[in-house]
C-alpha atoms as a PDB file:
ATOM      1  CA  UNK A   1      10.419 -11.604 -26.090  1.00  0.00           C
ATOM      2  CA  UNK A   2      13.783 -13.173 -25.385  1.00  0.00           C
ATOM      3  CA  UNK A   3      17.398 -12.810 -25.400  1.00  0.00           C
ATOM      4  CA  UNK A   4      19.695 -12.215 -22.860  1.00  0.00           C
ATOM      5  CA  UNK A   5      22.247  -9.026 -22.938  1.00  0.00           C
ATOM      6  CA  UNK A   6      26.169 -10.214 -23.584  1.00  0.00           C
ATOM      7  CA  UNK A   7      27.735  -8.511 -20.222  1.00  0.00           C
ATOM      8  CA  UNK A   8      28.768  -9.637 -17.223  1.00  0.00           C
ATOM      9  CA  UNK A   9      29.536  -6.201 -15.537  1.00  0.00           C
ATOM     10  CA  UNK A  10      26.632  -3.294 -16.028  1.00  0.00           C
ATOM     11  CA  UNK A  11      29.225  -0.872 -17.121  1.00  0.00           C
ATOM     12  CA  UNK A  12      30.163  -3.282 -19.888  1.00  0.00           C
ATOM     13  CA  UNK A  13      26.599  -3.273 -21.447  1.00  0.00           C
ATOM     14  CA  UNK A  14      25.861  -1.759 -25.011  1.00  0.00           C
ATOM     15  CA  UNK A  15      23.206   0.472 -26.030  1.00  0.00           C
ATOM     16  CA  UNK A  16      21.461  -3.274 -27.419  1.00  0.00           C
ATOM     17  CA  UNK A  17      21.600  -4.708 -24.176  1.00  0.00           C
ATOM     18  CA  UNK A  18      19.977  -1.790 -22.337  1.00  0.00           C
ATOM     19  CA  UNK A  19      17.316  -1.729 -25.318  1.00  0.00           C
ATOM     20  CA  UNK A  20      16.561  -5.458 -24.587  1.00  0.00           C
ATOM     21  CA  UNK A  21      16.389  -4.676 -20.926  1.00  0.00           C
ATOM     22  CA  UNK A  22      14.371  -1.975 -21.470  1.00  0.00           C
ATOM     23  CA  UNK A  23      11.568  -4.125 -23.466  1.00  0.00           C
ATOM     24  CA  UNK A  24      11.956  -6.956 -20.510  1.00  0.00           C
ATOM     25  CA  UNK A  25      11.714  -4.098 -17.388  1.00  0.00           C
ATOM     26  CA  UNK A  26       8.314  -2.838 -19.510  1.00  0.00           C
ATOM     27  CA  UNK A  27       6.602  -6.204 -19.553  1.00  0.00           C
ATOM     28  CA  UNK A  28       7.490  -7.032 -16.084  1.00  0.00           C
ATOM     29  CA  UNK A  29       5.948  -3.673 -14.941  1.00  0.00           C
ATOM     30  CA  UNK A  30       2.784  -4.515 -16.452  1.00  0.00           C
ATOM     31  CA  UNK A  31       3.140  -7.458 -14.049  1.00  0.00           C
ATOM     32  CA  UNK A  32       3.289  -5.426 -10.953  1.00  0.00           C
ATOM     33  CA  UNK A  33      -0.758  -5.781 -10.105  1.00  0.00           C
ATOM     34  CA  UNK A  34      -0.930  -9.314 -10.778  1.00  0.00           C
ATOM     35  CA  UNK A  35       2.031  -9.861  -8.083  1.00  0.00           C
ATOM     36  CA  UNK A  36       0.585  -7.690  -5.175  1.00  0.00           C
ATOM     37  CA  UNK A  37      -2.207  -9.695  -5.799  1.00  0.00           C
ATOM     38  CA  UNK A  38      -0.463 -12.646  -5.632  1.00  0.00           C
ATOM     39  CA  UNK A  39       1.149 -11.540  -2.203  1.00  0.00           C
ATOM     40  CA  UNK A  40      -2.057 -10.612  -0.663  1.00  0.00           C
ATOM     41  CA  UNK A  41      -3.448 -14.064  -1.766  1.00  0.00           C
ATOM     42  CA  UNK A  42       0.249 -15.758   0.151  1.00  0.00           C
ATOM     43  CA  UNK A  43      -1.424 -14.185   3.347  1.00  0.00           C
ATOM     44  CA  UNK A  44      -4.504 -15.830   3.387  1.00  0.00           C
ATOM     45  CA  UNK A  45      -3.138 -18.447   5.801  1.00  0.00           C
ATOM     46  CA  UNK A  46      -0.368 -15.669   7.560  1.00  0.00           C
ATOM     47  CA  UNK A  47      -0.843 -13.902  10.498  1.00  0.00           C
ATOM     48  CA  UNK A  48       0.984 -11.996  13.686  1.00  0.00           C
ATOM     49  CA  UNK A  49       0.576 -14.822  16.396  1.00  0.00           C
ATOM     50  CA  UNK A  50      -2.280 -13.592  18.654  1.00  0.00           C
ATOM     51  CA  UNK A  51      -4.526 -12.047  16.088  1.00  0.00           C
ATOM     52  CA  UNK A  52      -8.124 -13.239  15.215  1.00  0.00           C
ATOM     53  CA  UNK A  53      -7.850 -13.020  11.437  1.00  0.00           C
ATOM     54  CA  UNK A  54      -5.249 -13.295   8.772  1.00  0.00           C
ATOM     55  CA  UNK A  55      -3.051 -10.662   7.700  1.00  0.00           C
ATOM     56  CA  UNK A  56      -4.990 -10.660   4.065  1.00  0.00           C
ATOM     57  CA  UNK A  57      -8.212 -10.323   5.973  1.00  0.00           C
ATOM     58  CA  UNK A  58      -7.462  -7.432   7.663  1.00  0.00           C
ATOM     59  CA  UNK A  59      -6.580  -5.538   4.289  1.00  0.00           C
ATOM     60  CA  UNK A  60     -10.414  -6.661   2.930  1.00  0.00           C
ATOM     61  CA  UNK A  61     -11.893  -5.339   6.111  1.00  0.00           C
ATOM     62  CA  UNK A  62      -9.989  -2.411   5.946  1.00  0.00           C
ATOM     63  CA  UNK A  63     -10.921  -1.767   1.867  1.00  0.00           C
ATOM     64  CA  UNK A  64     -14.093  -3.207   1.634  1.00  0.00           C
ATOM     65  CA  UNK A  65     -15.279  -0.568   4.775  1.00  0.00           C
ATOM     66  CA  UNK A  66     -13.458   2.405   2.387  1.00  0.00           C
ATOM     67  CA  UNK A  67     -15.240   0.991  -0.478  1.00  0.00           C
ATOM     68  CA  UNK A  68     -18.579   1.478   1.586  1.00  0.00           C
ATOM     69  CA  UNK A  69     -17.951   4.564   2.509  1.00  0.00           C
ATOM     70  CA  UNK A  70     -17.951   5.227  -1.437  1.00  0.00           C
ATOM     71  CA  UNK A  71     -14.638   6.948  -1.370  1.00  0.00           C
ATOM     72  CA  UNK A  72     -12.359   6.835  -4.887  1.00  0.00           C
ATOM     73  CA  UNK A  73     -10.780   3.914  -5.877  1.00  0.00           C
ATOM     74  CA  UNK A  74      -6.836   4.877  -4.665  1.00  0.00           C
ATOM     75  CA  UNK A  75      -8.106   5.146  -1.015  1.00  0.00           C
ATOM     76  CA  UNK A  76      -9.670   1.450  -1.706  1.00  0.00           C
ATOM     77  CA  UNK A  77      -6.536  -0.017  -2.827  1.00  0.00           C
ATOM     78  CA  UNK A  78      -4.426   2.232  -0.135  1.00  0.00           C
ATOM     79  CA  UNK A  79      -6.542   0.375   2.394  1.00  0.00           C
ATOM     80  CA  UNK A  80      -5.930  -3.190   0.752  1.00  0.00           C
ATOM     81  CA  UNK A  81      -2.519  -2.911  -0.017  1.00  0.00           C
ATOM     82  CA  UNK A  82      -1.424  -0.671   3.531  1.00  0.00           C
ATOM     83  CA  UNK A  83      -0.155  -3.641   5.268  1.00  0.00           C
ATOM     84  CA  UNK A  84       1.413  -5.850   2.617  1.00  0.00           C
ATOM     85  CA  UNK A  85       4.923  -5.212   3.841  1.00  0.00           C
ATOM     86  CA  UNK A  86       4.515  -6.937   7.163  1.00  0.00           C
ATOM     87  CA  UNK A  87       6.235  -9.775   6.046  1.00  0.00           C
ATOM     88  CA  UNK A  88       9.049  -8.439   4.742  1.00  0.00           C
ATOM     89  CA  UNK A  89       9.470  -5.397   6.607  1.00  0.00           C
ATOM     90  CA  UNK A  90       7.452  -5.694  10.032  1.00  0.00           C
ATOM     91  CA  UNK A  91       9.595  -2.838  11.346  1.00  0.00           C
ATOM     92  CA  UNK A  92       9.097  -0.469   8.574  1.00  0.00           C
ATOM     93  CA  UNK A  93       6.058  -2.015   7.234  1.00  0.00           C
ATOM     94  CA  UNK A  94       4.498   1.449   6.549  1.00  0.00           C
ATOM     95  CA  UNK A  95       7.210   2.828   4.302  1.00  0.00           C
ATOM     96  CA  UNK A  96       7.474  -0.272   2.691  1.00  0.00           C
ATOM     97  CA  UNK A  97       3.973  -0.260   1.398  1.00  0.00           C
ATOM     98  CA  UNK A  98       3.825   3.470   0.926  1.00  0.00           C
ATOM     99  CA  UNK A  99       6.805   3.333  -1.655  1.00  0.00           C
ATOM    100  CA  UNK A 100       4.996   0.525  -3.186  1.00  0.00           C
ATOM    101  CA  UNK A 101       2.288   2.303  -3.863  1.00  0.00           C
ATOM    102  CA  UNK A 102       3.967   5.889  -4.698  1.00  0.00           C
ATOM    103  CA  UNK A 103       4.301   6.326  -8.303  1.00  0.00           C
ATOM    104  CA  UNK A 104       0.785   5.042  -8.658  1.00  0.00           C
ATOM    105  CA  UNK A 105      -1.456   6.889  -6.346  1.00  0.00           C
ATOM    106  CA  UNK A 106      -2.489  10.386  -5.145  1.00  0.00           C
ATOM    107  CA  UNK A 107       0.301  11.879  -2.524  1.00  0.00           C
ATOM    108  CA  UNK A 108      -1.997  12.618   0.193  1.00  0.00           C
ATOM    109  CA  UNK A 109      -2.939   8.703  -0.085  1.00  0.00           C
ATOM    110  CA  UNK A 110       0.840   7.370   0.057  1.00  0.00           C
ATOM    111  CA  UNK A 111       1.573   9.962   2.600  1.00  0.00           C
ATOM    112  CA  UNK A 112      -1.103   8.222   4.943  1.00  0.00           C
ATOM    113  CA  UNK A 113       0.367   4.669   4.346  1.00  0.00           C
ATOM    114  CA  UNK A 114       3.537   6.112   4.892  1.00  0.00           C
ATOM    115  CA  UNK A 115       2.858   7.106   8.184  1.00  0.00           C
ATOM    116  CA  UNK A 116      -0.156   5.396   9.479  1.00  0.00           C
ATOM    117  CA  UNK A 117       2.139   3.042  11.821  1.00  0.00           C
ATOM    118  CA  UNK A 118       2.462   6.267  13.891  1.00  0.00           C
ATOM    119  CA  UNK A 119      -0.931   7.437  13.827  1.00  0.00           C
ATOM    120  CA  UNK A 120      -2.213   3.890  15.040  1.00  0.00           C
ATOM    121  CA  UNK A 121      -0.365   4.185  18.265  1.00  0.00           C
ATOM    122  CA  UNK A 122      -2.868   6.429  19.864  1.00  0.00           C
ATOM    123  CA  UNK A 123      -4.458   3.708  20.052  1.00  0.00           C
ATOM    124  CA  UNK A 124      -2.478   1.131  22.178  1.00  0.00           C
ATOM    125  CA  UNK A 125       1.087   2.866  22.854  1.00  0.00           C
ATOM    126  CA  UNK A 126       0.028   3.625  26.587  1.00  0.00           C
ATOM    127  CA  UNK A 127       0.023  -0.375  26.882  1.00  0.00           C
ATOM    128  CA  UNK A 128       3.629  -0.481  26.300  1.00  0.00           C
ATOM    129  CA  UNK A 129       4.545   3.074  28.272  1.00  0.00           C
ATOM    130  CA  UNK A 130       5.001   4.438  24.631  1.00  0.00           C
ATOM    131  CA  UNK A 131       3.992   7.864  23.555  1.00  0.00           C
ATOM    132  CA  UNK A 132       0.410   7.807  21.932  1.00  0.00           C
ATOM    133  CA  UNK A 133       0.021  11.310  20.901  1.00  0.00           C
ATOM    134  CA  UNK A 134       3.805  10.374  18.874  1.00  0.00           C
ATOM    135  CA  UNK A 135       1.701  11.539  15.544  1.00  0.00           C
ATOM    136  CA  UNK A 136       0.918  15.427  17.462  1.00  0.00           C
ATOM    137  CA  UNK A 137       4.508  16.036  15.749  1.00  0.00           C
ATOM    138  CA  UNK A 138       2.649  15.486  12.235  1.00  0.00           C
ATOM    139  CA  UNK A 139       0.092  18.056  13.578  1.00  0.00           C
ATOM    140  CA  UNK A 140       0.649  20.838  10.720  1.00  0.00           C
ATOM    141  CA  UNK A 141       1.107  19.089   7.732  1.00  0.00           C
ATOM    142  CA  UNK A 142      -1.913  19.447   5.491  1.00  0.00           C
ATOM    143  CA  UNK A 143      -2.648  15.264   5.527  1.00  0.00           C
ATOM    144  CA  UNK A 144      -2.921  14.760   9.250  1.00  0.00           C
ATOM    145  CA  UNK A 145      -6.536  14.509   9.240  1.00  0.00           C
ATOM    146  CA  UNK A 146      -6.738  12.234   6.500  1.00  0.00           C
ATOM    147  CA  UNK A 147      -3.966   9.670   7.891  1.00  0.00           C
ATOM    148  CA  UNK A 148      -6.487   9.962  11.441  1.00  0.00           C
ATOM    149  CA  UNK A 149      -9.543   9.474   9.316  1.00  0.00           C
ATOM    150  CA  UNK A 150      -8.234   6.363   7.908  1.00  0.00           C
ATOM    151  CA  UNK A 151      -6.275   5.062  10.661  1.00  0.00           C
ATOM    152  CA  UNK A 152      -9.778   5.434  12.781  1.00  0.00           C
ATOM    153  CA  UNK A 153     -12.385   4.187  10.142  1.00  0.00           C
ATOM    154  CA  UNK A 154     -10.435   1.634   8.616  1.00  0.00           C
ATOM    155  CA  UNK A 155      -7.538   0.561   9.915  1.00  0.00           C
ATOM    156  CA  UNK A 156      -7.708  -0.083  13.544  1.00  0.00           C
ATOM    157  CA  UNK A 157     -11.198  -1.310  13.127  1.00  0.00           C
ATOM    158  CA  UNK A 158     -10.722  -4.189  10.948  1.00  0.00           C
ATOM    159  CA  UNK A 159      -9.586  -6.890  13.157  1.00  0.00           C
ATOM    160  CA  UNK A 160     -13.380  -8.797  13.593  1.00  0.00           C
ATOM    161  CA  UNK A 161     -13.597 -12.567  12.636  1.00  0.00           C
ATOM    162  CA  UNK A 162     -17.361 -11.512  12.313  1.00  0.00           C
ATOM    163  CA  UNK A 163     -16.752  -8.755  10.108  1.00  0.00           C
ATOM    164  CA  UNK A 164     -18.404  -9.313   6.476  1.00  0.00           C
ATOM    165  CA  UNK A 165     -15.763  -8.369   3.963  1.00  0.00           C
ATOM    166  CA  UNK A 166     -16.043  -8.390   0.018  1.00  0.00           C
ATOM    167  CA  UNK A 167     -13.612 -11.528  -2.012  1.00  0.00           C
ATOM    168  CA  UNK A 168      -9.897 -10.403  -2.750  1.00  0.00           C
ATOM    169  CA  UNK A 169     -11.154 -10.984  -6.402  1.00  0.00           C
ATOM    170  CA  UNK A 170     -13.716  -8.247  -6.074  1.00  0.00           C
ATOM    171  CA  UNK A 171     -10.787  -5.846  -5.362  1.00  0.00           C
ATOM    172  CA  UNK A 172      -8.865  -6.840  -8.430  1.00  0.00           C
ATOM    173  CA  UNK A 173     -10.086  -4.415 -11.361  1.00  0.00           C
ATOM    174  CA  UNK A 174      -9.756  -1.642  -8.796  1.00  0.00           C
ATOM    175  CA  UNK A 175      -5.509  -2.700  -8.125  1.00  0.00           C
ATOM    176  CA  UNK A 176      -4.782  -3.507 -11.951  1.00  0.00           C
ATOM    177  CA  UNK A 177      -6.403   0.182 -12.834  1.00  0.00           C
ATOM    178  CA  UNK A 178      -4.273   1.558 -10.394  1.00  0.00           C
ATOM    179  CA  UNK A 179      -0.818  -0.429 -11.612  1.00  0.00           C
ATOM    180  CA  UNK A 180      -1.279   0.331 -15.040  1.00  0.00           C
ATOM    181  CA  UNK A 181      -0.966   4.471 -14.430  1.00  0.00           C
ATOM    182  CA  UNK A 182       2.199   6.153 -15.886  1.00  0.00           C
ATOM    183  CA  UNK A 183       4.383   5.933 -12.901  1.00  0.00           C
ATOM    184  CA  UNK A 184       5.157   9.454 -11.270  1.00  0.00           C
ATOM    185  CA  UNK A 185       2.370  11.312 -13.469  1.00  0.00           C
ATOM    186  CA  UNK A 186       2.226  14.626 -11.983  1.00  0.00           C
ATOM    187  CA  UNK A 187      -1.920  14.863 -12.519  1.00  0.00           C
ATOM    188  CA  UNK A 188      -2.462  11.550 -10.568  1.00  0.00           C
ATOM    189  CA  UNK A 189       0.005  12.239  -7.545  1.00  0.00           C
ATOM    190  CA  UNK A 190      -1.226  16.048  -7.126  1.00  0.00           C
ATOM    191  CA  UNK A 191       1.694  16.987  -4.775  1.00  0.00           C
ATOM    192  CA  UNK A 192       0.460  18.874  -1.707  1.00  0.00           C
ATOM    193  CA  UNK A 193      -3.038  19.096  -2.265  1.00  0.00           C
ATOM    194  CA  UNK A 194      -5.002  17.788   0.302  1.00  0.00           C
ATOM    195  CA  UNK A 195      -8.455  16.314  -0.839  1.00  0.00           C
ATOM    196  CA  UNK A 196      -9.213  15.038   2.932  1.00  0.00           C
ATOM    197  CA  UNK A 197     -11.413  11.854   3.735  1.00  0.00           C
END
């Protein structure tokens, strides 16, 4: 595939140039996978100064103990791919993964990443004279105990040099299933039902 479209201004394009697009925007979606893969393999040597283990080893600790747990595969890649925005976004690292990962995976699962930044502070906000019950606001809505399940079994416990995590490559059939859904398909996102963990 090839070409380039003839405008220089979007509202100048013709209904060729939007086809072309159109073929270009498909193969580069197909490509999505292969470059969160690619990101989590950039943070192999990147961490938050202080730390004991990379920013990419904290996503296999976190995955590889869902994947023990023997939970389905969008909590596994949830749990890999929940902190891949701390690069680019460290102050809204949360949302930025969660919209990531929304027109791929179950709602209750994006929901979680979405707001699992909150739900983590019960564990360390009193060290800053922060509110740690912040996520008692949350308290209602039907995924609460799923963003506390996986902020407490996976998330905040995955910081251990000595922790034995499975290879990033292990985790790759599990992200390129999950990137290759129709995007926004009703029957994988299941809107406001609430599976639990």
């Amino acid at each position: 595939m090839g070409g380039t479209v003839g405008f220089t201004a979007m509202k100048d394009g013709t209904a060729a140039d939007y086809a072309l697009l159109a073929e270009h925007e498909r193969a580069y979606n197909a490509g999505t996978a292969d470059r969160l893969l690619r990101e989590l393999r950039s943070q192999a040597d990147e961490t938050l100064s202080g730390y004991r283990i990379t920013r990419l080893e904290h996503g296999l600790q976190s995955a590889t103990r869902a994947r023990r747990e023997g939970v389905e595969t969008d909590w596994v890649v949830a749990a890999l791919l929940h902190d891949i925005g701390d690069g680019l976004a460290p102050q809204n690292h949360d949302r930025f993964a969660a919209e990531i990962m929304r027109p791929f995976l179950r709602d209750e699962v994006v929901w979680t990443v979405e707001h699992h930044g909150i739900f983590q502070m019960v564990h360390y906000a009193h060290h800053y004279g922060w509110n740690p019950e912040e996520r008692q606001r949350f308290r209602d809505h039907p995924y609460y105990d799923s963003c506390v399940a996986f902020c407490e079994r996976w998330d905040q416990a995955s910081f251990d040099p000595g922790y034995d995590s499975d290879p990033l490559e292990s985790f790759e059939e599990e992200v390129r299933a999950v990137f290759a859904r129709k995007a926004y398909d009703p029957d994988v996102m299941q809107v406001g039902v609430a599976r639990g963990l």
